[in-house]
C-alpha atoms as a PDB file:
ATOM      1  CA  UNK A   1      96.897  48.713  25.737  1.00  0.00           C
ATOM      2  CA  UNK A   2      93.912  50.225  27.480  1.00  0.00           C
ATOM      3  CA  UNK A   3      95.177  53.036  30.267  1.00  0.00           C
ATOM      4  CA  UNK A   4      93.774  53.291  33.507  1.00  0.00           C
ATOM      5  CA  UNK A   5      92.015  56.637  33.048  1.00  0.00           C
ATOM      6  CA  UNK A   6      91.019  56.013  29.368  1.00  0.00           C
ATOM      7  CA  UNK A   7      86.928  55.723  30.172  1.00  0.00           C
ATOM      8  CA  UNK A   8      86.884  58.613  32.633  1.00  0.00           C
ATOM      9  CA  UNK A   9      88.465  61.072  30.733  1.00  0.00           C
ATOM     10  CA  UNK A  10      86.497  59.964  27.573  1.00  0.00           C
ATOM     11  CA  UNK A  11      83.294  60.489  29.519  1.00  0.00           C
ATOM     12  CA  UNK A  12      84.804  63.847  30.570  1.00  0.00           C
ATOM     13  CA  UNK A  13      85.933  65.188  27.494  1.00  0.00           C
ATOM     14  CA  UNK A  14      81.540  65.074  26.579  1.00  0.00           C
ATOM     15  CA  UNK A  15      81.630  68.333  29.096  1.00  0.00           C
ATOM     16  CA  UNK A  16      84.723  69.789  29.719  1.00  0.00           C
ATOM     17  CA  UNK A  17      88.477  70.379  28.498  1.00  0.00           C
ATOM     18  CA  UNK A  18      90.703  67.496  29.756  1.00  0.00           C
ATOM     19  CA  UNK A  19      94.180  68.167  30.577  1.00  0.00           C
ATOM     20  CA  UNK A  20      96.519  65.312  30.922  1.00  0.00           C
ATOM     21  CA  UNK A  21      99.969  65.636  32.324  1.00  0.00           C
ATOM     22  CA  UNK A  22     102.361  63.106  33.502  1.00  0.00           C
ATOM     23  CA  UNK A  23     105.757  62.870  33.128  1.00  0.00           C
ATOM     24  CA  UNK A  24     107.406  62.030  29.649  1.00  0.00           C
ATOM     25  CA  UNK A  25     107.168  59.387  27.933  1.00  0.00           C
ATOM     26  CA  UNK A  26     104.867  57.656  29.831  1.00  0.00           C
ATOM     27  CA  UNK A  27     101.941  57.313  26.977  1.00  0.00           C
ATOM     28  CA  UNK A  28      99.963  60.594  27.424  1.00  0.00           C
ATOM     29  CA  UNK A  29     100.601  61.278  23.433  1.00  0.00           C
ATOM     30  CA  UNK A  30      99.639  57.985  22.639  1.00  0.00           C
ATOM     31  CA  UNK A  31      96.187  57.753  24.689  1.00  0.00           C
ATOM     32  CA  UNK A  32      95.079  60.798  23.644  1.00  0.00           C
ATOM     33  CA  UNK A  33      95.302  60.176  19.958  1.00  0.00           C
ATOM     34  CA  UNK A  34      93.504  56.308  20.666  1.00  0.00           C
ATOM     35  CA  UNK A  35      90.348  57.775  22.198  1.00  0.00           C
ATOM     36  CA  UNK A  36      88.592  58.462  19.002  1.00  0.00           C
ATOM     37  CA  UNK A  37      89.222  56.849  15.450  1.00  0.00           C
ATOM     38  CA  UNK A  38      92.029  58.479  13.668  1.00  0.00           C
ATOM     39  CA  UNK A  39      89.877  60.298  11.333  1.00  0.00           C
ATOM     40  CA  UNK A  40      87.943  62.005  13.772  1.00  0.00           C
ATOM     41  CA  UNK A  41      90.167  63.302  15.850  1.00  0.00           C
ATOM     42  CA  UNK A  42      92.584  66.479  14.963  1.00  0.00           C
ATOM     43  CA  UNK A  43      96.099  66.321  16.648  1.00  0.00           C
ATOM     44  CA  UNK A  44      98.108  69.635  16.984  1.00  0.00           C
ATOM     45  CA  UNK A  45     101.652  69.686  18.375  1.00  0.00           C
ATOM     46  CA  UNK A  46     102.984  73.513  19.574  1.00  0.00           C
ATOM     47  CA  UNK A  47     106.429  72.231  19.079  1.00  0.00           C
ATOM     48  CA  UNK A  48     105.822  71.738  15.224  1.00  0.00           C
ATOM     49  CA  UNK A  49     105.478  74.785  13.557  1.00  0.00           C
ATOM     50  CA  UNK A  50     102.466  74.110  10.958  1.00  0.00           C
ATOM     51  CA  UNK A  51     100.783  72.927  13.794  1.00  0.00           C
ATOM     52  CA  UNK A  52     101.279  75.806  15.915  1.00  0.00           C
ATOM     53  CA  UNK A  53     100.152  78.014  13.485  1.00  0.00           C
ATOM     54  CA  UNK A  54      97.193  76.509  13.102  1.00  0.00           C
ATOM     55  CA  UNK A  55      96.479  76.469  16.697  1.00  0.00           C
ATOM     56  CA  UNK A  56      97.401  80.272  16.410  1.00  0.00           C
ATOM     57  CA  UNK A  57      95.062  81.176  13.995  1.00  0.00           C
ATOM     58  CA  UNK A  58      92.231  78.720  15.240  1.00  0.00           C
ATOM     59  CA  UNK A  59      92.158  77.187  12.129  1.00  0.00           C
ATOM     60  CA  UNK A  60      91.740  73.506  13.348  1.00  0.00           C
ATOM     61  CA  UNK A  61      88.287  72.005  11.852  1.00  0.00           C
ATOM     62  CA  UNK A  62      85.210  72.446  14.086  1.00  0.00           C
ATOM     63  CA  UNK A  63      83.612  68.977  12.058  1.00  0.00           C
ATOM     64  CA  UNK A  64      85.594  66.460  14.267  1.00  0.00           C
ATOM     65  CA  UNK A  65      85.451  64.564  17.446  1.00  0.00           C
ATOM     66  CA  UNK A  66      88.642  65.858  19.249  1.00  0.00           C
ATOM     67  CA  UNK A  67      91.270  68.166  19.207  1.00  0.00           C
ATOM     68  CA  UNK A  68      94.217  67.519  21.156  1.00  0.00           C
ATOM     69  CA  UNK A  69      96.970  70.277  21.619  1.00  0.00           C
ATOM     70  CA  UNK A  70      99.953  68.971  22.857  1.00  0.00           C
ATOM     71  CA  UNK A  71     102.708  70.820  24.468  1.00  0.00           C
ATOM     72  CA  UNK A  72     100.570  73.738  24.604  1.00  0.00           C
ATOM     73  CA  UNK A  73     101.848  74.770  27.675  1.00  0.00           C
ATOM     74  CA  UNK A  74     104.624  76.231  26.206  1.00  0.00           C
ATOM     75  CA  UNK A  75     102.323  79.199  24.328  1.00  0.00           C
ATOM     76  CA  UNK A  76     102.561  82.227  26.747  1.00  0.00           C
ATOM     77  CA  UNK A  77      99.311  82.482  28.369  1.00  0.00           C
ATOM     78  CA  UNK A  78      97.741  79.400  27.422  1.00  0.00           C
ATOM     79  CA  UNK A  79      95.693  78.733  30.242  1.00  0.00           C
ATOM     80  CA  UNK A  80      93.489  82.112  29.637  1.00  0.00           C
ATOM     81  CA  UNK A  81      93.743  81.196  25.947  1.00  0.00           C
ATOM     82  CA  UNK A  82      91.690  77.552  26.398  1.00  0.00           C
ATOM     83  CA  UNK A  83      89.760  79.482  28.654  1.00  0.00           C
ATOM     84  CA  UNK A  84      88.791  81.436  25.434  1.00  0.00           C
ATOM     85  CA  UNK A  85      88.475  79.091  23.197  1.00  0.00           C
ATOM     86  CA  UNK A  86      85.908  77.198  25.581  1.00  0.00           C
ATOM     87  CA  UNK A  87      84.173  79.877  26.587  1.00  0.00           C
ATOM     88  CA  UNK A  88      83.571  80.847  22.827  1.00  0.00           C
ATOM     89  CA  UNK A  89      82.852  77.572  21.162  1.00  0.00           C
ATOM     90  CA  UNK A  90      81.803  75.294  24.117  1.00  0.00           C
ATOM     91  CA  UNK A  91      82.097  71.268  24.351  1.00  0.00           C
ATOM     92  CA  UNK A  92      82.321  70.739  20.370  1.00  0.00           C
ATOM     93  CA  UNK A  93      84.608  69.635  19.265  1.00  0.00           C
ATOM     94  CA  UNK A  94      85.889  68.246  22.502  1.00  0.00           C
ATOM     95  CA  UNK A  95      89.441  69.853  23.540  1.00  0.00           C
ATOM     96  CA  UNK A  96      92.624  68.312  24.952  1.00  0.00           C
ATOM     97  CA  UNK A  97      95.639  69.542  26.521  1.00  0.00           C
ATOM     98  CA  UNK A  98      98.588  67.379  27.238  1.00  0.00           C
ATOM     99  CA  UNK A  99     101.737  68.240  28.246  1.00  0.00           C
ATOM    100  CA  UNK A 100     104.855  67.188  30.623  1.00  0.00           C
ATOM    101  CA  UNK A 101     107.056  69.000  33.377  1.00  0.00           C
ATOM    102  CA  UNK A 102     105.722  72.800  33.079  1.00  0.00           C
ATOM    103  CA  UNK A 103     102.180  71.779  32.523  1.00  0.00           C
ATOM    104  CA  UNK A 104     102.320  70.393  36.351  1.00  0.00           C
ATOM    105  CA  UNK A 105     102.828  73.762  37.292  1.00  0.00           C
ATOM    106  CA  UNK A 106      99.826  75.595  35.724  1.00  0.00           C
ATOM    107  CA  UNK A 107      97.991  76.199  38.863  1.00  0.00           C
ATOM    108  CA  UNK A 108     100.841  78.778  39.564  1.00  0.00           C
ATOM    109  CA  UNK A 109      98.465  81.607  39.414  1.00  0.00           C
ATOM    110  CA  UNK A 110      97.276  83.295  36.514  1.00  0.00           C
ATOM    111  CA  UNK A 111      94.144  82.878  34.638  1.00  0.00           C
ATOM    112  CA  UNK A 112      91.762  79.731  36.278  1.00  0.00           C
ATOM    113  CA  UNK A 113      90.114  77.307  34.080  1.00  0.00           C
ATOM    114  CA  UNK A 114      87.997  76.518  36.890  1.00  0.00           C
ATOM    115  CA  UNK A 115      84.650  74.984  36.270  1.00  0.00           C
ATOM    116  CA  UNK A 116      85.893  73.969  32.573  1.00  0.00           C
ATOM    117  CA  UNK A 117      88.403  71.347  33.042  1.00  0.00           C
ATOM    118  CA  UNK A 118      89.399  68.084  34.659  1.00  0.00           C
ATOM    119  CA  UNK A 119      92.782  67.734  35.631  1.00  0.00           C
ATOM    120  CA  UNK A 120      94.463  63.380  35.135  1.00  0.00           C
ATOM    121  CA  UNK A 121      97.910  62.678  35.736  1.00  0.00           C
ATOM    122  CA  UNK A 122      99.135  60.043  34.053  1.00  0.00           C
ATOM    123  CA  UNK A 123     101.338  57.494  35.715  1.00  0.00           C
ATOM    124  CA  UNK A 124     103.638  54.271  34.433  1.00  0.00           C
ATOM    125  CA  UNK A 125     101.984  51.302  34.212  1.00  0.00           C
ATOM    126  CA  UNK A 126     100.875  49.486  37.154  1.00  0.00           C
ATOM    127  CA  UNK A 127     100.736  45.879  38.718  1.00  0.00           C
ATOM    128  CA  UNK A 128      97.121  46.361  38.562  1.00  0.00           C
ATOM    129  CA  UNK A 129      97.056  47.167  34.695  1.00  0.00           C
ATOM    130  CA  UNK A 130      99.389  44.959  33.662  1.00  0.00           C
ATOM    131  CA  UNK A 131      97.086  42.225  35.221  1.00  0.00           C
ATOM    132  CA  UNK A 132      94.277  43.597  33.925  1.00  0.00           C
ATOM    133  CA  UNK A 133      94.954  44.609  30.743  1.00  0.00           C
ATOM    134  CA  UNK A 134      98.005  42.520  29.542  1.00  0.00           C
ATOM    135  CA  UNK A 135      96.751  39.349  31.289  1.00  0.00           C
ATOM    136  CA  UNK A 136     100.052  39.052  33.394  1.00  0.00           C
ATOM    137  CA  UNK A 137     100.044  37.150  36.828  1.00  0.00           C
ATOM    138  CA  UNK A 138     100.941  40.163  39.555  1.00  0.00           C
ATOM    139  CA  UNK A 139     104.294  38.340  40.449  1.00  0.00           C
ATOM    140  CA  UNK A 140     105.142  38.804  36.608  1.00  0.00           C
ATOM    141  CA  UNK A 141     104.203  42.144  36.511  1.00  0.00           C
ATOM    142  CA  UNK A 142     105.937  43.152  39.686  1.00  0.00           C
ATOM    143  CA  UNK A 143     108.992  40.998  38.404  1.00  0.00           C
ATOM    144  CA  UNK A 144     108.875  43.114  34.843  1.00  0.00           C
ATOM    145  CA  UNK A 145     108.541  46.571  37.164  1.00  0.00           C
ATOM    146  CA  UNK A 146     111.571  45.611  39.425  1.00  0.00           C
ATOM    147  CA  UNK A 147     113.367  44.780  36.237  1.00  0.00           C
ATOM    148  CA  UNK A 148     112.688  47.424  33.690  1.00  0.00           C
ATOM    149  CA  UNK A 149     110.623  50.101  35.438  1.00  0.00           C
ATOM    150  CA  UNK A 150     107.273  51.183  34.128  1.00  0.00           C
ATOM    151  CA  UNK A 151     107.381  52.923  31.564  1.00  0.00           C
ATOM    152  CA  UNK A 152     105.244  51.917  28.641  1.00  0.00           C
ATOM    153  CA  UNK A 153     108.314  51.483  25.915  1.00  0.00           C
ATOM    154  CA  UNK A 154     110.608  49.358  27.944  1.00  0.00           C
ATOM    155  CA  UNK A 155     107.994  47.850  29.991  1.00  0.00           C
ATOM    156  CA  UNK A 156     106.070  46.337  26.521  1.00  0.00           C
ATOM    157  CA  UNK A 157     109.700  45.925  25.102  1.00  0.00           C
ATOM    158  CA  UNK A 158     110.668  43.723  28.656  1.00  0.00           C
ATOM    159  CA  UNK A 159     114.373  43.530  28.046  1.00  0.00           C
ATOM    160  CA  UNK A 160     116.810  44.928  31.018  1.00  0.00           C
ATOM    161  CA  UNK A 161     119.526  45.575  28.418  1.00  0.00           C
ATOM    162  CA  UNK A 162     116.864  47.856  26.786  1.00  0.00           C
ATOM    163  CA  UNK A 163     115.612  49.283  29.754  1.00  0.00           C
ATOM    164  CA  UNK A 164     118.998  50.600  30.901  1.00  0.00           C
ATOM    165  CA  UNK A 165     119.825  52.664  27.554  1.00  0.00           C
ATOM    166  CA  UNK A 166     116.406  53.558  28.058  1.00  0.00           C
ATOM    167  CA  UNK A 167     116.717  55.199  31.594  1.00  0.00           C
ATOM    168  CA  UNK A 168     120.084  56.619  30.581  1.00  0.00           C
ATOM    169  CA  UNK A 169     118.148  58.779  27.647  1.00  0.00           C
ATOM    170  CA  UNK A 170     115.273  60.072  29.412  1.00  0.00           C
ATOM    171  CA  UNK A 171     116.711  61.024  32.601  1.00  0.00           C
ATOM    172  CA  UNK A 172     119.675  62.652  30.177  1.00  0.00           C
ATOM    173  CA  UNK A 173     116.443  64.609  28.652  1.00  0.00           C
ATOM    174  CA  UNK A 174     114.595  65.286  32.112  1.00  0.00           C
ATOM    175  CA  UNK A 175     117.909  67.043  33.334  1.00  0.00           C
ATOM    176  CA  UNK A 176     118.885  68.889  30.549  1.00  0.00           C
ATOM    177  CA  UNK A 177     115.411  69.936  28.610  1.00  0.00           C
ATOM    178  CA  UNK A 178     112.904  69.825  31.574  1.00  0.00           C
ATOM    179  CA  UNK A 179     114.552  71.313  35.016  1.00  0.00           C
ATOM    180  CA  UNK A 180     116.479  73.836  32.408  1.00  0.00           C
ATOM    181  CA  UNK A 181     113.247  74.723  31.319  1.00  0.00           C
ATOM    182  CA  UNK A 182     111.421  75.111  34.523  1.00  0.00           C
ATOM    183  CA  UNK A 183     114.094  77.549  35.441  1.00  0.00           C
ATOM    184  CA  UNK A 184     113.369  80.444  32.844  1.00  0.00           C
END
């Protein structure tokens, strides 16, 4: 499924960093690594550690389309660190941040990446997109909303049952993993 802001940050990404935020689970992983084909695009998670040595060192390959470094907000001073790497090695290849709850609070002073990025929020899927893009009437769409929320997983998946345990587990995770971590 196509997102909303998949053209725009695509034509973006030819001049600037894009950082995508949004809250989790809501597809900002998987848009960002269906931009480009596989192959030419490099995908580096902080939160796996031969990953985030590799973003660390700089050792990602300069040859490719896209490099997208997820959860990099939780690297101490990240922000002047993109800054760097921008400033240093420009537009190619192409550099995206994604990220969740403390990424939403980067403006929070500190080093600006102003003039170098463009800021998208992601959001869960619309009336308007599922029209659009899955070819459902608005009154189904609305209906599958009301029912299951939407989110991209139990949205697709459509079943309330689904949905619930769903819910349960992410707000579980939001509470416990998220506000804990906004706190420190």
């Amino acid at each position: 499924m196509k997102r909303y802001v998949t053209d725009q940050i695509v034509t973006d990404l030819s001049e600037k960093v894009v950082l995508l935020t949004g809250p989790r689970q809501v597809g900002k992983t998987w848009l960002s690594r269906n931009l480009f084909p596989e192959k030419e695009t490099v995908y580096l998670n902080f939160d796996n550690e031969s990953h985030r040595r590799v973003i660390l060192d700089q050792s990602w390959p300069r040859d490719t389309r896209l490099v997208i470094f997820d959860e990099l907000h939780k690297k101490k001073n990240w922000k002047p660190w993109v800054k760097g790497v921008f400033d240093v090695e420009g537009i190619r290849p192409r550099l995206m941040v994604t990220g969740s709850a403390r990424m939403d609070v980067w403006r929070k002073g500190g080093d600006s990446l102003a003039g170098r990025h463009f800021l998208y929020r992601l959001h869960p899927i619309s009336i308007a997109e599922a029209n659009r893009e899955l070819g459902m009437s608005p009154k189904e769409a609305l209906t599958r909303i009301m029912d299951v929320g939407g989110f991209p997983e139990p949205f697709l998946k459509g079943s309330k049952i689904y949905a619930l345990r769903w819910r349960r587990s992410h707000l579980e995770r939001i509470l416990k993993e998220d506000l804990l971590d906004l706190e420190l």
